[in-house]
C-alpha atoms as a PDB file:
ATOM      1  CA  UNK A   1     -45.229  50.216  19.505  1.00  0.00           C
ATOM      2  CA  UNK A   2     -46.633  54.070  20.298  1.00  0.00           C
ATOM      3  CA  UNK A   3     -50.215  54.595  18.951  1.00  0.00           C
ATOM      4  CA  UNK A   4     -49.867  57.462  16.726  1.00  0.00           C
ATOM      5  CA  UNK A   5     -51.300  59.947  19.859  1.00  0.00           C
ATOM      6  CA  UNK A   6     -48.741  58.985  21.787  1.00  0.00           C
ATOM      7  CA  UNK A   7     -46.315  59.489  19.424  1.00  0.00           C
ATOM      8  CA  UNK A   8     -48.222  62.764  19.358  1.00  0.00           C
ATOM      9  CA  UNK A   9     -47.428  63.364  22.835  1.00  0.00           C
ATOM     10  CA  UNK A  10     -43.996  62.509  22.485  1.00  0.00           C
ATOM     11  CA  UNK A  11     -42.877  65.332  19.970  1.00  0.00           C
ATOM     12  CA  UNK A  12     -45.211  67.927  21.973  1.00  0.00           C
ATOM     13  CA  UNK A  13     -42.927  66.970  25.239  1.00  0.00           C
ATOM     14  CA  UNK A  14     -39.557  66.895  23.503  1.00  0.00           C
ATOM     15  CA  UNK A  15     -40.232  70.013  21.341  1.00  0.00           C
ATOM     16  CA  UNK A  16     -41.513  71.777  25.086  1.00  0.00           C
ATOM     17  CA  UNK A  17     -38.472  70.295  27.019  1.00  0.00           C
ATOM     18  CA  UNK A  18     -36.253  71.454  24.799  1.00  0.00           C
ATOM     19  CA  UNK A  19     -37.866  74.917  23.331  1.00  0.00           C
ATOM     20  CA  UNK A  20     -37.610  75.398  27.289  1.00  0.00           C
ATOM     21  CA  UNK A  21     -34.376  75.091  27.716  1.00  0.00           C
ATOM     22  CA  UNK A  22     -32.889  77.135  25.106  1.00  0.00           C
ATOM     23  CA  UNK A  23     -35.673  79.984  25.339  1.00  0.00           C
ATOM     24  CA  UNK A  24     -33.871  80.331  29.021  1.00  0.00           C
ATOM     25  CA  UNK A  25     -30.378  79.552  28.141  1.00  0.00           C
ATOM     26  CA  UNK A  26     -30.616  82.002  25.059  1.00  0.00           C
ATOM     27  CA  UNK A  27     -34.107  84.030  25.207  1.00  0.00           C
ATOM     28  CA  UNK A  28     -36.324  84.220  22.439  1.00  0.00           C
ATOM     29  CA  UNK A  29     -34.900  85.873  20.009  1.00  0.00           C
ATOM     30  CA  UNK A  30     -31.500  84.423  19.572  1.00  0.00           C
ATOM     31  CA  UNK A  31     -33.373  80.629  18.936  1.00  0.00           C
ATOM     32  CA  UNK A  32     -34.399  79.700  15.814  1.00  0.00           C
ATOM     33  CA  UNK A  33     -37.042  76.962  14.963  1.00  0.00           C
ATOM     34  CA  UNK A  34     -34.368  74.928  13.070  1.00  0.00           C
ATOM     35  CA  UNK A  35     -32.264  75.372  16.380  1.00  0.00           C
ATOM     36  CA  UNK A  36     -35.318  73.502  18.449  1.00  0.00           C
ATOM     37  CA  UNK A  37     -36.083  71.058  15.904  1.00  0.00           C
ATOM     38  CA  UNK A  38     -32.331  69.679  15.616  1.00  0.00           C
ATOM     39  CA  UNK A  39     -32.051  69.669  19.365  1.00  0.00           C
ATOM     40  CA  UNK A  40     -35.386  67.851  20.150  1.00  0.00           C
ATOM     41  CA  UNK A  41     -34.571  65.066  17.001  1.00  0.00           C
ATOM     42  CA  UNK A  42     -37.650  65.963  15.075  1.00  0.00           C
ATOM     43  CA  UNK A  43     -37.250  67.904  11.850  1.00  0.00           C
ATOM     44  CA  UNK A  44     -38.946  71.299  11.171  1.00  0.00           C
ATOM     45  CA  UNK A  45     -41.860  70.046   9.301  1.00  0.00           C
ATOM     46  CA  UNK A  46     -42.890  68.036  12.467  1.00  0.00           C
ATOM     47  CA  UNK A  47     -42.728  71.059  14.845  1.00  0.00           C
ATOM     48  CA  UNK A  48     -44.735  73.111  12.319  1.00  0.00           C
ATOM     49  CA  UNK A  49     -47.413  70.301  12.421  1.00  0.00           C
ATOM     50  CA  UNK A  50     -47.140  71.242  16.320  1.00  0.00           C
ATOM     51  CA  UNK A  51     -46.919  74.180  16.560  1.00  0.00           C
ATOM     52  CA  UNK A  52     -47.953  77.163  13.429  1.00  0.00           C
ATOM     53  CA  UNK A  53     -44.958  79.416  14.598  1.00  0.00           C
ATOM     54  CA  UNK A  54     -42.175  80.355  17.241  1.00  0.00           C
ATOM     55  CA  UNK A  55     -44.426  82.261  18.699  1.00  0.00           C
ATOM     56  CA  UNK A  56     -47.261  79.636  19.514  1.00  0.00           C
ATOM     57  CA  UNK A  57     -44.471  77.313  20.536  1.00  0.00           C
ATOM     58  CA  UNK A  58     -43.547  80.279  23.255  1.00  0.00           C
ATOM     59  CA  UNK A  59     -47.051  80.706  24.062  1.00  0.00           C
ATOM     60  CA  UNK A  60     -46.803  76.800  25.185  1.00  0.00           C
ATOM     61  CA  UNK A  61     -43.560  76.985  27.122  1.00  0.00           C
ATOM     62  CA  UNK A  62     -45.030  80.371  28.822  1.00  0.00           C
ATOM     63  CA  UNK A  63     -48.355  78.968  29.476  1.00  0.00           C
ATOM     64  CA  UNK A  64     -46.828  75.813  31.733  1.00  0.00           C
ATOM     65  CA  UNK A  65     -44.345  78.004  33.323  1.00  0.00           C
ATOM     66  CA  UNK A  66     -47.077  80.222  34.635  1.00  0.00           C
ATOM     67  CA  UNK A  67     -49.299  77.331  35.464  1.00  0.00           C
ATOM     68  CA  UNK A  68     -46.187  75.889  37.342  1.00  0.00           C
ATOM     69  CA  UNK A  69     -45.852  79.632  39.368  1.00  0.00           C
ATOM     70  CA  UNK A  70     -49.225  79.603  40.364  1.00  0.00           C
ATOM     71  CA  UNK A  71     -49.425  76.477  41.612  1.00  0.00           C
ATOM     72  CA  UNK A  72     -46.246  77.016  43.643  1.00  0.00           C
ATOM     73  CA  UNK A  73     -48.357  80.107  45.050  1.00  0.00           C
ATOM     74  CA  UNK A  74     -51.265  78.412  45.468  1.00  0.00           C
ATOM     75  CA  UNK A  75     -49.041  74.848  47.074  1.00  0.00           C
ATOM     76  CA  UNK A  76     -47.510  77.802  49.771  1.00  0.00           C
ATOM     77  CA  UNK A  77     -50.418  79.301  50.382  1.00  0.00           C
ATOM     78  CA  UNK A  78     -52.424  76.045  51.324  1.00  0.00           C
ATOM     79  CA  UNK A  79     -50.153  75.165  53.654  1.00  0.00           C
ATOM     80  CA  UNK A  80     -51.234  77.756  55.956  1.00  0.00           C
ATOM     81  CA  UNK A  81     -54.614  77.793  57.936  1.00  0.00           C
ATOM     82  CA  UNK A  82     -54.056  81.398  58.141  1.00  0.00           C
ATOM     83  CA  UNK A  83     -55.878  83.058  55.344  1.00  0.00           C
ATOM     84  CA  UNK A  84     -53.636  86.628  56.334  1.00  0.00           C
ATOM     85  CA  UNK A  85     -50.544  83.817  56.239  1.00  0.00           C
ATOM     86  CA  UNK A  86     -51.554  82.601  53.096  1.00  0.00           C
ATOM     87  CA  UNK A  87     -51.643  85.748  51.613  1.00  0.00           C
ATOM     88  CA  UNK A  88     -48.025  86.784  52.818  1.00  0.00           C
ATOM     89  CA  UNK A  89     -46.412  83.313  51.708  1.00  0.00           C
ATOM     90  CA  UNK A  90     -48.330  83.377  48.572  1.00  0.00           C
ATOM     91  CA  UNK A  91     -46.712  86.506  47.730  1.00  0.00           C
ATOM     92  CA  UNK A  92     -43.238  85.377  49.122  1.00  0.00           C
ATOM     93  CA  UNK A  93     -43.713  82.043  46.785  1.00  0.00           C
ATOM     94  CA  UNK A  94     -43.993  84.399  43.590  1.00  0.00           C
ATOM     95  CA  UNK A  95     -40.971  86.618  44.732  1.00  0.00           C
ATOM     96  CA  UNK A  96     -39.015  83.167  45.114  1.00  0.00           C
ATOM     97  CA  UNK A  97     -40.439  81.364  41.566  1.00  0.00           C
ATOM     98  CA  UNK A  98     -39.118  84.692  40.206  1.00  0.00           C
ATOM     99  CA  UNK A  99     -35.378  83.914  41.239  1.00  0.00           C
ATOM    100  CA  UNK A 100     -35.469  81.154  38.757  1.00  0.00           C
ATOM    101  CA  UNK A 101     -33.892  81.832  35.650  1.00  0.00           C
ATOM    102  CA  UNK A 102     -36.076  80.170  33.698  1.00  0.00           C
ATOM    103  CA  UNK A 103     -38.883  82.161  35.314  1.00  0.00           C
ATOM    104  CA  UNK A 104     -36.900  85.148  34.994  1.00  0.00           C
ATOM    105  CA  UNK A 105     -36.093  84.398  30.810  1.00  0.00           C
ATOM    106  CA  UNK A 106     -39.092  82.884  29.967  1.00  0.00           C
ATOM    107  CA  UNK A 107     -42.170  84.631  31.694  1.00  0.00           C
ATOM    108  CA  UNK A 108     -40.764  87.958  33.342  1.00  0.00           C
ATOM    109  CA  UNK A 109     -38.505  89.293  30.277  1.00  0.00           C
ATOM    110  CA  UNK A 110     -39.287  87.192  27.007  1.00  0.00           C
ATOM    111  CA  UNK A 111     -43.201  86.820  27.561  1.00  0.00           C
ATOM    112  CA  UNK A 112     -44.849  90.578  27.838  1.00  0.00           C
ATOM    113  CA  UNK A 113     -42.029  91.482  24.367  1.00  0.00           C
ATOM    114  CA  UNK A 114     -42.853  88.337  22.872  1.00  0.00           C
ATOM    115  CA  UNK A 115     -46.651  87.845  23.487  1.00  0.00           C
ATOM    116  CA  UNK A 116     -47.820  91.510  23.921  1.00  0.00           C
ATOM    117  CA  UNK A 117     -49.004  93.054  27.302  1.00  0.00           C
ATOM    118  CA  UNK A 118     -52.465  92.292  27.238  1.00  0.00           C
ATOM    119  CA  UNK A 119     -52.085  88.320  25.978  1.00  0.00           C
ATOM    120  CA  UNK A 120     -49.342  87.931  28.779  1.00  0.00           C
ATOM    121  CA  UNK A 121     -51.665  89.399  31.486  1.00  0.00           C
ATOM    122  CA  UNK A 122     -54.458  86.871  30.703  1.00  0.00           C
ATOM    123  CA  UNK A 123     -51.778  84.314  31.294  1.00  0.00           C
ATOM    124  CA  UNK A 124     -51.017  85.658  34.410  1.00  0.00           C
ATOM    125  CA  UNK A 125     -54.885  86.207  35.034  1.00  0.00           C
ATOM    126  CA  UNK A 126     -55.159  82.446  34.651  1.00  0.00           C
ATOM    127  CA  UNK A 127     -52.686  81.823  37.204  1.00  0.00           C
ATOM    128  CA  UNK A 128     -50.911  83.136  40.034  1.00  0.00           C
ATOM    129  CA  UNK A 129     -52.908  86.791  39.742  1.00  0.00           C
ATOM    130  CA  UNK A 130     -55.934  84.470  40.011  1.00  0.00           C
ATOM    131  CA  UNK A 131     -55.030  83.072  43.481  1.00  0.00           C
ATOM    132  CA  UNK A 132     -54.244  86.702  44.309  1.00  0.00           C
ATOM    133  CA  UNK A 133     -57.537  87.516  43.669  1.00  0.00           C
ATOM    134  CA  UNK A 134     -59.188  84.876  46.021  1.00  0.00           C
ATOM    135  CA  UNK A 135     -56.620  85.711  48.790  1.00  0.00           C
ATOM    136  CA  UNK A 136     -57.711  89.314  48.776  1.00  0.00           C
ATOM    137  CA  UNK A 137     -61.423  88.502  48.642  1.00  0.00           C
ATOM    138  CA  UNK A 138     -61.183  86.048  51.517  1.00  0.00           C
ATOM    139  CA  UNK A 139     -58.958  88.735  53.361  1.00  0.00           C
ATOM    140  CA  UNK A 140     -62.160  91.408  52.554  1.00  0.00           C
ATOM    141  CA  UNK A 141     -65.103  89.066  53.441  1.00  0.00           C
ATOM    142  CA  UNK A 142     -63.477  88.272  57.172  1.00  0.00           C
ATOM    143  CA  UNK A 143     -62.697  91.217  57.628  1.00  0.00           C
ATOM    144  CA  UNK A 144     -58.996  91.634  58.089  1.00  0.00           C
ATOM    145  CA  UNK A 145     -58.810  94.382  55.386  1.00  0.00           C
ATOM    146  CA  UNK A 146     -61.549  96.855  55.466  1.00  0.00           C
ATOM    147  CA  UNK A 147     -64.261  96.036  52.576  1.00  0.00           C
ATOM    148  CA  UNK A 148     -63.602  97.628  49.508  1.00  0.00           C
ATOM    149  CA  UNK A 149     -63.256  96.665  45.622  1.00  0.00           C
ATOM    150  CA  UNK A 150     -60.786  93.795  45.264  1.00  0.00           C
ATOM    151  CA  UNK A 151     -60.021  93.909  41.580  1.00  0.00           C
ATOM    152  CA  UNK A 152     -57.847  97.591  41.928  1.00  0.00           C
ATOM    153  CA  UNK A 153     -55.996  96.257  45.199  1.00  0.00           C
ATOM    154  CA  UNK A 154     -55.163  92.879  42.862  1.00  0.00           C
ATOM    155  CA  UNK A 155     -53.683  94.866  40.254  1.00  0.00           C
ATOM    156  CA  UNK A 156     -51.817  96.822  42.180  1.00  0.00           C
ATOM    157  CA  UNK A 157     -50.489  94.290  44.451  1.00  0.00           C
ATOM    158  CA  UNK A 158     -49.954  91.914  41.431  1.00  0.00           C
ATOM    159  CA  UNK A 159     -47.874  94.818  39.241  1.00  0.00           C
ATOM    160  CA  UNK A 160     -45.354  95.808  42.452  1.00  0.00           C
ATOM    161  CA  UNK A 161     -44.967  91.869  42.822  1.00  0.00           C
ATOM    162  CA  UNK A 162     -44.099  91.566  39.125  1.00  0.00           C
ATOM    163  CA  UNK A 163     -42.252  94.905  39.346  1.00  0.00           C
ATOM    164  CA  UNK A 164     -40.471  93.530  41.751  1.00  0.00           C
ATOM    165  CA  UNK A 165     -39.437  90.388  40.164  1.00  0.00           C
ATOM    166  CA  UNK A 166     -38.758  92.017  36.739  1.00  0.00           C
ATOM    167  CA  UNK A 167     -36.006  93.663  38.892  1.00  0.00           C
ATOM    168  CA  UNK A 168     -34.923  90.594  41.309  1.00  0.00           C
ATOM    169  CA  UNK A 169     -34.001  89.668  37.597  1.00  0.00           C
ATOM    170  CA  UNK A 170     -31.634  92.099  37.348  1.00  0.00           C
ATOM    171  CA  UNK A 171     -30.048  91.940  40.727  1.00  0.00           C
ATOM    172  CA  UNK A 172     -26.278  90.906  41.517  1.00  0.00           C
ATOM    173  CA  UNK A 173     -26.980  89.918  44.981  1.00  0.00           C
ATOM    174  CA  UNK A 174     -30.742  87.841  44.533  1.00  0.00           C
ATOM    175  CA  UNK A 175     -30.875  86.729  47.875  1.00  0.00           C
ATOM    176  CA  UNK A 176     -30.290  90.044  50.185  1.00  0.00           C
ATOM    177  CA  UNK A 177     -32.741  92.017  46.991  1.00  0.00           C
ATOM    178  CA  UNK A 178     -35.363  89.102  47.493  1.00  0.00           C
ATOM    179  CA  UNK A 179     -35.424  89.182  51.240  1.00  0.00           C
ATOM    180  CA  UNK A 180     -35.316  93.033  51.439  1.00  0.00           C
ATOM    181  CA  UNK A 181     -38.083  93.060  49.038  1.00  0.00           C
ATOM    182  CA  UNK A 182     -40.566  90.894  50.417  1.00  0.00           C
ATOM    183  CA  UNK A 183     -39.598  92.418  53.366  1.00  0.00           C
ATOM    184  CA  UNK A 184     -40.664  95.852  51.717  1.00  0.00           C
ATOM    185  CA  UNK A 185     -44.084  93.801  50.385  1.00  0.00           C
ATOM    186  CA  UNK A 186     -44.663  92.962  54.193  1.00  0.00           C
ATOM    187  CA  UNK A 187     -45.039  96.272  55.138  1.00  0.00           C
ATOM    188  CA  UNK A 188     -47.069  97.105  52.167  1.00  0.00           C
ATOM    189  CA  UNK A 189     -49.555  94.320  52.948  1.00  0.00           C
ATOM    190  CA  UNK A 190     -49.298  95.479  56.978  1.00  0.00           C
ATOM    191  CA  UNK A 191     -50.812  98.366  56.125  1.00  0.00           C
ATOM    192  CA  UNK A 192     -53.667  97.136  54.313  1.00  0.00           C
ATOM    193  CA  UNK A 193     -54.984  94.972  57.424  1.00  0.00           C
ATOM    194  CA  UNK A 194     -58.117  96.807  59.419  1.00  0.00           C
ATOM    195  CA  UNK A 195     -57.108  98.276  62.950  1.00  0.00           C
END
């Protein structure tokens, strides 16, 4: 028989799994709590001992997806001695995360309207823009892009990557948009590196 925080555990995973899945297959605002508490088996008074609101329950689903991107960034990075290379396939692991619909639904499209800009950015602080970051100030400290402030080049670099997700989104032909943009990204980053 479950202990009672296992039990706890339980409902948190079902209500995620399935809040997950219809956030994507729907968005946000066409899924009501009732909706998410029929489809996980739990009734409504269980997600609200959860979960205060929609909203919080989003904030969960959000949170994990962009703990999931970054460590996709940071997994394709690693693999790469490189740290230019990791940089570059860092980025190209971000462009690709972004082709999945869930991605696209959940943290590109629903999570900035839902969650506000600012609360969506520190999410994004706390993950992939944080291995960003590092890259860049690795990049500046050996010297293959000339020293300056890394938080600027971060932000920029991190809003034309989301930029260009937001609209990898939209696209009818993913594949030839995602490799012409990173191929577009490439030559932005080129031209950061020191003669």
């Amino acid at each position: 028989m479950a202990t009672k925080q296992q039990q706890r555990e339980q409902t948190t995973a079902a209500l995620h799994t399935t809040a997950r899945r219809l956030f994507a297959e729907h968005g946000y605002p066409n899924v009501g709590l009732e909706t998410i508490a029929q489809a996980a088996g739990v009734t409504k008074g269980a997600l609200y001992h959860h979960f205060s609101s929609k909203a919080a329950l989003f904030r969960h689903v959000l949170a994990r997806i962009q703990d999931e991107v970054g460590e996709r960034v940071h997994q394709a990075a690693d693999a790469h001695p490189d740290p230019w290379t990791q940089l570059v396939e860092g980025c190209r692991a971000f462009l690709d995360a972004g082709t999945d619909p869930e991605v696209q639904q959940i943290m590109l499209i629903d999570g900035p309207a839902v969650l506000g800009w600012n609360e969506w950015r520190t999410l994004d602080d706390q993950s992939s823009a944080r291995h960003l970051a590092d890259a860049l100030h690795t990049l500046v400290d050996t010297g293959t892009i000339p020293r300056q402030p890394v938080e600027p080049l971060a932000r920029l670099l991190s809003g034309a990557m989301n930029e260009a997700a937001l609209w990898l989104a939209q696209s009818d032909d993913t594949e030839a948009d995602r490799d012409a943009t990173m191929a577009a990204l490439t030559r932005m980053l080129t031209a950061l590196r020191a003669p």
